[in-house]
Every structure is written in C-alpha cells, then in structure tokens.
C-alpha atoms as a PDB file:
ATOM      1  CA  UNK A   1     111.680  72.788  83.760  1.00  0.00           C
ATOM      2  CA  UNK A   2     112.691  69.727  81.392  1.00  0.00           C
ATOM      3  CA  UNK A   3     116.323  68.561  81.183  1.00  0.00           C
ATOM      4  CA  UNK A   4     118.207  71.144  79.497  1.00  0.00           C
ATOM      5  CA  UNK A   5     120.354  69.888  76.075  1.00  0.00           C
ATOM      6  CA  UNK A   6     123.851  70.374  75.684  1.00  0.00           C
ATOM      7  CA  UNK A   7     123.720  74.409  74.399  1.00  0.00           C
ATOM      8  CA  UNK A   8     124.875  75.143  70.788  1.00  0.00           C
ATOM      9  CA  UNK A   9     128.243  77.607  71.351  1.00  0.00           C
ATOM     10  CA  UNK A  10     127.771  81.602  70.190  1.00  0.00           C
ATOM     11  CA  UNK A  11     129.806  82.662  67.081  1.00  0.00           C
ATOM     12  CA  UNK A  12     130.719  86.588  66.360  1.00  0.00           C
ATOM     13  CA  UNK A  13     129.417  88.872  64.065  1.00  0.00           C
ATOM     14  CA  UNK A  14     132.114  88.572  61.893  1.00  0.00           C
ATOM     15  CA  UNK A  15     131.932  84.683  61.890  1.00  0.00           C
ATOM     16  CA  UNK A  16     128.529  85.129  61.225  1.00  0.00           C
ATOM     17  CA  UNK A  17     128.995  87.336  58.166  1.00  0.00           C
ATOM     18  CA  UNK A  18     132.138  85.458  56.619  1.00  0.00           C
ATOM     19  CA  UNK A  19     129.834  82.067  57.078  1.00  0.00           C
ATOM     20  CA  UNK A  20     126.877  83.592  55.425  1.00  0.00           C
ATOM     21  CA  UNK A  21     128.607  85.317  52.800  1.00  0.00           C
ATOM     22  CA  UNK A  22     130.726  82.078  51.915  1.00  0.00           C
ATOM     23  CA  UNK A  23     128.048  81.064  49.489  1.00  0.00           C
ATOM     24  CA  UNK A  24     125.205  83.099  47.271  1.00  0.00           C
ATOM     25  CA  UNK A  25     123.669  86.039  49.402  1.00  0.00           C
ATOM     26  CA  UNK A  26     120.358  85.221  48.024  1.00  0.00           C
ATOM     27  CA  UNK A  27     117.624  84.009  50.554  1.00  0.00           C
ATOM     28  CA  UNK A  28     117.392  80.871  48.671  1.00  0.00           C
ATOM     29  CA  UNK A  29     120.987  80.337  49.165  1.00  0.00           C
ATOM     30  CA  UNK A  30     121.049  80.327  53.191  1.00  0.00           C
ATOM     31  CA  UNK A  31     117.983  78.386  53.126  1.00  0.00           C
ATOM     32  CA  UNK A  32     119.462  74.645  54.795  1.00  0.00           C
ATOM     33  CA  UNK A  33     121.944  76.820  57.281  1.00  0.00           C
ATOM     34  CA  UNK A  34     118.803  78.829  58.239  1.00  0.00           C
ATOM     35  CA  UNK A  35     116.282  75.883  58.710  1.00  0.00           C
ATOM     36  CA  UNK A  36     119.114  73.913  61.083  1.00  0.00           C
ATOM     37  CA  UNK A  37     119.876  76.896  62.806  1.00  0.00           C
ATOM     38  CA  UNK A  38     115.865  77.251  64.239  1.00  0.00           C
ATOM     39  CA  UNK A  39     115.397  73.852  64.671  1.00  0.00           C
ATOM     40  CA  UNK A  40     118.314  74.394  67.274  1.00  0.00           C
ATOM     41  CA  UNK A  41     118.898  77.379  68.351  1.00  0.00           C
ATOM     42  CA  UNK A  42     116.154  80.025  67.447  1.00  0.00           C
ATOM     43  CA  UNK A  43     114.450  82.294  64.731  1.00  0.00           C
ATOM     44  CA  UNK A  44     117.075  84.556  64.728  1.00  0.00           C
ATOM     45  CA  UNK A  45     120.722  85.057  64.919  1.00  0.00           C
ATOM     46  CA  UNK A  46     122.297  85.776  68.323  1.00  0.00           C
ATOM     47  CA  UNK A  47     126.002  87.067  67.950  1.00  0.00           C
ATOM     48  CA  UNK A  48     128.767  87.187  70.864  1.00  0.00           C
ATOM     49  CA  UNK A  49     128.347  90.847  70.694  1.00  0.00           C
ATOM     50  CA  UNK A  50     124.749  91.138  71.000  1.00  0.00           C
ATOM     51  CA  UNK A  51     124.605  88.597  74.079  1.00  0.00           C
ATOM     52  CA  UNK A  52     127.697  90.846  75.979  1.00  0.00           C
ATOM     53  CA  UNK A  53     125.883  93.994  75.338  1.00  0.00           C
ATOM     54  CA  UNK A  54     122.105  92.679  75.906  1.00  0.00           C
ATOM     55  CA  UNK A  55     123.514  90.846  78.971  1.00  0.00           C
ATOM     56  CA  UNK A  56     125.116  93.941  80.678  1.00  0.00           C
ATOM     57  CA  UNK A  57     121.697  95.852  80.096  1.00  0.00           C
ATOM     58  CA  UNK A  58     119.778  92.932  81.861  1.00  0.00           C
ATOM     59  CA  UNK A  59     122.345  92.887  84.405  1.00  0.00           C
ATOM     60  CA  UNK A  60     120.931  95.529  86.465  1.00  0.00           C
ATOM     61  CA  UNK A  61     117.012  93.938  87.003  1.00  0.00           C
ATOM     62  CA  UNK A  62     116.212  92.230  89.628  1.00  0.00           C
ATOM     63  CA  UNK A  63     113.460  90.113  87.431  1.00  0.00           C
ATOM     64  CA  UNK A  64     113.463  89.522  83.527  1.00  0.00           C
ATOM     65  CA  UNK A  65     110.301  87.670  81.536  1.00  0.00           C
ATOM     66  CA  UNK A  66     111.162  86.022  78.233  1.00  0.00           C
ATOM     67  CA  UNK A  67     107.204  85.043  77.480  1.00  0.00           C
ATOM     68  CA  UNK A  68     108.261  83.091  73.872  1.00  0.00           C
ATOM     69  CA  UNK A  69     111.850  81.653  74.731  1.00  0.00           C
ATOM     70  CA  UNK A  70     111.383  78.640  71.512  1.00  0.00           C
ATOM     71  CA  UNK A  71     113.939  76.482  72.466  1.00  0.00           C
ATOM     72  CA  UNK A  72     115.276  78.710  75.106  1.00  0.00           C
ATOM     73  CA  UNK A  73     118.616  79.115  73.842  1.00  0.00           C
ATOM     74  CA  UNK A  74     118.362  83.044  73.917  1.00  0.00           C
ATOM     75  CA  UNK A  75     117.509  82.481  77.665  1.00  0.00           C
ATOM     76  CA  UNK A  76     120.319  80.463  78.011  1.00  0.00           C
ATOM     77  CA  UNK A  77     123.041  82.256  77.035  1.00  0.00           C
ATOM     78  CA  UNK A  78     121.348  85.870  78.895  1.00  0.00           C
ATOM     79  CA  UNK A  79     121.542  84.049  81.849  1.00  0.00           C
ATOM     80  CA  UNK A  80     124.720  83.818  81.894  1.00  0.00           C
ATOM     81  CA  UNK A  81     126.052  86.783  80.329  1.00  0.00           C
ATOM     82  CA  UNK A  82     123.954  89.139  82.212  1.00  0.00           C
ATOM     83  CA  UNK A  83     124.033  87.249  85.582  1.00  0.00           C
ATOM     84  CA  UNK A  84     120.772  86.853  86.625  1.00  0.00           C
ATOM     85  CA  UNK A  85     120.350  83.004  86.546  1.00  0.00           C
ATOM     86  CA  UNK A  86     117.290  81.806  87.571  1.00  0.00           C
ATOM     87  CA  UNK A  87     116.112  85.668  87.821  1.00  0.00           C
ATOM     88  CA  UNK A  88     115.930  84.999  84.394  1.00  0.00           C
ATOM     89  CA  UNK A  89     112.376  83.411  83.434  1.00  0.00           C
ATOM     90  CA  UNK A  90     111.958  82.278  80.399  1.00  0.00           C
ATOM     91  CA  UNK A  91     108.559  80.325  78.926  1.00  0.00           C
ATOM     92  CA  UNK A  92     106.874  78.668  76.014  1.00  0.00           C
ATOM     93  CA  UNK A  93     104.271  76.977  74.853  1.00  0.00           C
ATOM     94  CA  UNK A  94     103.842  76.663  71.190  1.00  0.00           C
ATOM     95  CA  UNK A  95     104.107  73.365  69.975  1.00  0.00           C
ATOM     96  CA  UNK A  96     103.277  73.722  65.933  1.00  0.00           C
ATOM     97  CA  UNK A  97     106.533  75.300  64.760  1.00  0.00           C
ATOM     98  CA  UNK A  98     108.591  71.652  66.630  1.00  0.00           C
ATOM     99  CA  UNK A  99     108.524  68.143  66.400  1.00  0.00           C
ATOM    100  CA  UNK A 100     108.035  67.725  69.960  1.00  0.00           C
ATOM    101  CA  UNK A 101     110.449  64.868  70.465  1.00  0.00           C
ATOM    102  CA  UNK A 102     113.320  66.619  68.971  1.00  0.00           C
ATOM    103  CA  UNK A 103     112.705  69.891  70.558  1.00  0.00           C
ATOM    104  CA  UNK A 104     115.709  71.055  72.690  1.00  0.00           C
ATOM    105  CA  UNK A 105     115.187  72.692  75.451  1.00  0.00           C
ATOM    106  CA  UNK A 106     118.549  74.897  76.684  1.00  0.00           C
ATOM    107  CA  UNK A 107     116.100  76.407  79.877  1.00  0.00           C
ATOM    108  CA  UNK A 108     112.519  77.362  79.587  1.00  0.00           C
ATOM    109  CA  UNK A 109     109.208  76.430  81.152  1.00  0.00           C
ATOM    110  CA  UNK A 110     106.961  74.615  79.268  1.00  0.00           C
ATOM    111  CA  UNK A 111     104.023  76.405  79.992  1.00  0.00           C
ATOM    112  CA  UNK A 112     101.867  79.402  79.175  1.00  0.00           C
ATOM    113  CA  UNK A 113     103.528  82.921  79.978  1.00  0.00           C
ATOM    114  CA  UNK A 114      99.914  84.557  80.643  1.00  0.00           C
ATOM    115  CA  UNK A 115     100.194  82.370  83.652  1.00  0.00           C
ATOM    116  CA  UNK A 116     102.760  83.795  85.478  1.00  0.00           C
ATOM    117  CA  UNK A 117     102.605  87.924  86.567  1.00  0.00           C
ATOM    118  CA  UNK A 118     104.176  89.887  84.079  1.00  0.00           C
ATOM    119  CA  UNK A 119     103.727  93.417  86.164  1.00  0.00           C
ATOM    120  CA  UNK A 120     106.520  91.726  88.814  1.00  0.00           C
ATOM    121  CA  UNK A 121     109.273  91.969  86.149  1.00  0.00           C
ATOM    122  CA  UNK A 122     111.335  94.747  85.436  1.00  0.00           C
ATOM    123  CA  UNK A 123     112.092  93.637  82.228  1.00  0.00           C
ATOM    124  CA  UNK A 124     109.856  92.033  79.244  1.00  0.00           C
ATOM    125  CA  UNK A 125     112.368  89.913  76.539  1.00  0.00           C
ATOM    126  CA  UNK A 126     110.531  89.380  73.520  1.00  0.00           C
ATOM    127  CA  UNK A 127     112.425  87.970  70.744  1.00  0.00           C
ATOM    128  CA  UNK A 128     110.220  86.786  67.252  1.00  0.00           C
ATOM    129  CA  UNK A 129     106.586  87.022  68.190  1.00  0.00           C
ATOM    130  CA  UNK A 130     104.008  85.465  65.984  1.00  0.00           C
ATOM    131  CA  UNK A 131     102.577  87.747  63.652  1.00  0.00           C
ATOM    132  CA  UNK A 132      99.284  86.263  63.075  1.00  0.00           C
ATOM    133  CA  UNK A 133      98.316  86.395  66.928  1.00  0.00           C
ATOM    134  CA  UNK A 134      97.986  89.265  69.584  1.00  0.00           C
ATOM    135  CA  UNK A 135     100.314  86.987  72.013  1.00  0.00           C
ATOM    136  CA  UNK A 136     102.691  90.071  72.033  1.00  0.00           C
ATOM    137  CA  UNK A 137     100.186  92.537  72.266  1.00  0.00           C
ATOM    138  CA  UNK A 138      98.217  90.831  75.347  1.00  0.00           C
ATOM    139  CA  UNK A 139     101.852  90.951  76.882  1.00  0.00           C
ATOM    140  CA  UNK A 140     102.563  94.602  75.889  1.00  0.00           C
ATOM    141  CA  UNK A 141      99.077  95.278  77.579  1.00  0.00           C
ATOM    142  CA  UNK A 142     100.148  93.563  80.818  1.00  0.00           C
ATOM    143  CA  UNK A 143     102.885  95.591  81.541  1.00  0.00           C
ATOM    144  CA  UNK A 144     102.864  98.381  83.383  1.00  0.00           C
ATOM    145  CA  UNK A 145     104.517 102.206  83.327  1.00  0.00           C
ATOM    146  CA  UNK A 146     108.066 102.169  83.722  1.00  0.00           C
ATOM    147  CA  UNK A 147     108.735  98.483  82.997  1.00  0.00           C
ATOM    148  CA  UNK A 148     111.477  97.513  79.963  1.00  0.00           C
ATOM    149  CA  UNK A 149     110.798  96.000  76.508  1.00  0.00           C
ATOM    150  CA  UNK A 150     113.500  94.390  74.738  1.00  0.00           C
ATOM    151  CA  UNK A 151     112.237  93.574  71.408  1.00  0.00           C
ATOM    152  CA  UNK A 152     113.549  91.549  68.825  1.00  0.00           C
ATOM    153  CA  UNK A 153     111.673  91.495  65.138  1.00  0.00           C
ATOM    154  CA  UNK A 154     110.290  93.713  62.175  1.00  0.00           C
ATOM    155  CA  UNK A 155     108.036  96.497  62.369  1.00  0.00           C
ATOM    156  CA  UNK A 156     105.040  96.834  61.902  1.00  0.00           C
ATOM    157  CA  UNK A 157     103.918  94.915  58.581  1.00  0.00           C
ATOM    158  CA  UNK A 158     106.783  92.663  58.943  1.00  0.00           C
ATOM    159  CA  UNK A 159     107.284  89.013  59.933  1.00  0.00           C
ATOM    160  CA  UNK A 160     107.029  89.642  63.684  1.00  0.00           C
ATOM    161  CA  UNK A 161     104.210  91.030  66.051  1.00  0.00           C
ATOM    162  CA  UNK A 162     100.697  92.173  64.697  1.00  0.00           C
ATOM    163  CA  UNK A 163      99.136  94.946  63.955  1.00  0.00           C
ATOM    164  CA  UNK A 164      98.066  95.737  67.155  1.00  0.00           C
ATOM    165  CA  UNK A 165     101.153  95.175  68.988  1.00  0.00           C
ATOM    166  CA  UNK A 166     103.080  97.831  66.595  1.00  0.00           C
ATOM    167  CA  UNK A 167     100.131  99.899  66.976  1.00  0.00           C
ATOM    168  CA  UNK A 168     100.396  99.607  71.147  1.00  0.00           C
ATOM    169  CA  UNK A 169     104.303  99.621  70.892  1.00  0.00           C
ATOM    170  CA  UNK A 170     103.927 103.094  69.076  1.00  0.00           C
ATOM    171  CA  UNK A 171     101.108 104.801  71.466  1.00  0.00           C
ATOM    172  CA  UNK A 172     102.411 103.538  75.169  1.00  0.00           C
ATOM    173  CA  UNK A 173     106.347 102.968  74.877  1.00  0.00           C
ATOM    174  CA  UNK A 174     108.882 105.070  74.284  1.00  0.00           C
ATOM    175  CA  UNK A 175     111.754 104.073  72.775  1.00  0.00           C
ATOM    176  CA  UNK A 176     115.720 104.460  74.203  1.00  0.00           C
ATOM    177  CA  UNK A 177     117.769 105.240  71.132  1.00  0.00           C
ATOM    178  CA  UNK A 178     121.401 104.868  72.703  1.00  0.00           C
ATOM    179  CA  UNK A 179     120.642 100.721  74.342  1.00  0.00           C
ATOM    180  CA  UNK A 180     119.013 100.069  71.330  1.00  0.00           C
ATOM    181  CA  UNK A 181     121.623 100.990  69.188  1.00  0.00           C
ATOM    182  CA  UNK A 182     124.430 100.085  71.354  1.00  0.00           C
ATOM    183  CA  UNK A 183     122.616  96.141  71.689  1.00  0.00           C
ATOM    184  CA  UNK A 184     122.137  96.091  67.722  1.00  0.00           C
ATOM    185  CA  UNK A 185     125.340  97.142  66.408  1.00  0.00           C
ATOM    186  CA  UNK A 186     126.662  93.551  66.523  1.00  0.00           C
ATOM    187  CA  UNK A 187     123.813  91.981  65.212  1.00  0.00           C
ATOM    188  CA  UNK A 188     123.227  89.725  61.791  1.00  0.00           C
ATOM    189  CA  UNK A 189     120.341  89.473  59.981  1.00  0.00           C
ATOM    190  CA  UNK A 190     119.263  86.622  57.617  1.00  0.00           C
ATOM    191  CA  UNK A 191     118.949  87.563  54.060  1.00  0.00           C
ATOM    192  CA  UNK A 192     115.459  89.148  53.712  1.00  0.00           C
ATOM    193  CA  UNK A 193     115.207  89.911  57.183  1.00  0.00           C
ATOM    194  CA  UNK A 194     114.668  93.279  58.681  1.00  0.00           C
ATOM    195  CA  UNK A 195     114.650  92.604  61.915  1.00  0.00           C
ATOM    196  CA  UNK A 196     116.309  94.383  64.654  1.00  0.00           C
ATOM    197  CA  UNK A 197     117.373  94.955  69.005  1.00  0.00           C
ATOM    198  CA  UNK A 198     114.478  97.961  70.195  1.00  0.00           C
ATOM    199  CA  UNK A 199     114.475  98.837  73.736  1.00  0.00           C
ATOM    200  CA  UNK A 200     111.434 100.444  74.753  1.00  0.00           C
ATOM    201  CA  UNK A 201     110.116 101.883  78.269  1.00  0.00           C
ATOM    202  CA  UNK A 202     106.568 101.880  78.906  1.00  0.00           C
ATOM    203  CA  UNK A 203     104.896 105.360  79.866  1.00  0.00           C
END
C-alpha cells in the first residue's frame, strides 16, 4: 500500500446542503466544487451521517472488500468509523479517470480486486462502478449466498453499474429495506444525481 495523503475532513449533511445551495442549484452551477471534490476525495458525497451509520453496519464483519476504493478516501474514513482497520480491504486499479502523479491515495491497494478472494468477505463495498464495464457484475458473480452488498450508485440505466449488474442485482440479492434506509437518510446527492446507499444480501 502507497503512502497514504493527509485525508480531506467529513462535513454534515446539512453543511453539505447549505454549501451546495449557496450558489445556483443547477448542475452547471456545482460544476468546479464537484470536479475538486473527485479529484480528492471521490465520485460521490460522503456525509458525517452516512459514515456513522455505514460504519456501525460494517462494524459487525469480520472481513469487508471495497473492489473500486478511487482514491480510497471512502475506505478511509469506514475504517475508522466502523472499526475494522486493516479488516477493511480496499483496492483499485483504474488509472484513466487520474493523473497518476497527483492521485491521493488515503488507503487502498493498487492492484486488481479480481486478484484477491472475494467469497472470504462478509461484506462487498461498492461505491460508483463503471457503467460501461461488467467490473461490478464479475464481482456480484463472485460472491456467494449470504454475503453483504453495500452499494452506492443509480439504477439500472443510470450512471453507475451495467446492465448486467442491475440485471444480477435484481435476480440473486435481496434487498434490506430498514439498513438501507437508515445508511441513506443522511446522504447528499449532486445535482442530477440519483444515486443512493442499497444494502443487499445475496440468496
């Protein structure tokens, strides 16, 4: 694992809201606080809320995969606020959304995710996957009855996951209502975003 950077701090939803809505709600007016904000930190928002509330669902696995962690600041800040450290694994190895020699890294592994064996976790953390490859859909098909999804993105359609993954989500996982919504109420979404906190057990 590379050096890690000094990690950006969290803000809360409300922070989040009275920055965004400080100037025109129109995408085109958030476009320079969005473009700094994944360059780094990630593709989407993480709130205060949504890191206490993901982190005390993580907090009882033993083992949790993040297979697309970006810069790894989403990994950064689970660790610590569910606990699990360095029982917290997160990877990546796309190169083509990053200048390479500004890319932070807060805490992942520079490497390939199909590498490692996604059946040991207990938990899958997939936040943003592309949705013009089956990366999240050759990870869906890796895991194995009874293990967690915690997905971040749009449905099916959207900017997030492709067809087949929605398709696969749909057919083999079922999805828990009450941690999804309980994660999700604190979160923010950019303007023209639709993306959202699913849990999801596989059958």
């Amino acid at each position: 694992m590379a050096k890690c950077f000094d990690v950006p701090a969290l803000m809360s939803q409300q922070d989040w809201l009275d920055k965004l809505n400080g100037g025109p709600r129109s995408a085109y007016g958030n476009y320079y606080t969005r473009k700094e904000y994944i360059a780094e930190h990630s593709w989407s928002i993480l709130t205060t809320e949504v890191a206490r509330e993901l982190g005390k669902f993580l907090s009882t696995f033993d083992l949790v995969i993040e297979p697309f962690a970006g810069t790894g600041y989403l990994a950064h800040h689970l660790r610590k606020a569910s606990g699990l450290g360095k029982r917290y694994r997160a990877y990546d190895a796309c190169v083509s959304h990053w200048d390479e020699t500004k890319r932070p890294n807060y805490g992942f592994t520079k490497s390939g995710v199909f590498n490692t064996n996604i059946k040991k976790a207990d938990c899958v953390v997939m936040s943003w996957p592309n949705y013009d490859e089956n990366l999240a859909y050759r990870i869906a098909r890796k895991m194995v009855s009874g293990q967690y999804l915690v997905y971040q993105g749009e449905g099916g359609g959207g900017c997030t996951g492709d067809y087949q993954f929605h398709n696969y989500l749909d057919d083999n996982f079922e999805y828990i209502e009450d941690d999804s919504c309980l994660i999700g109420s604190g979160g923010v979404q950019w303007d023209g975003m639709h993306d959202t906190w699913s849990v999801y057990r596989k059958k």
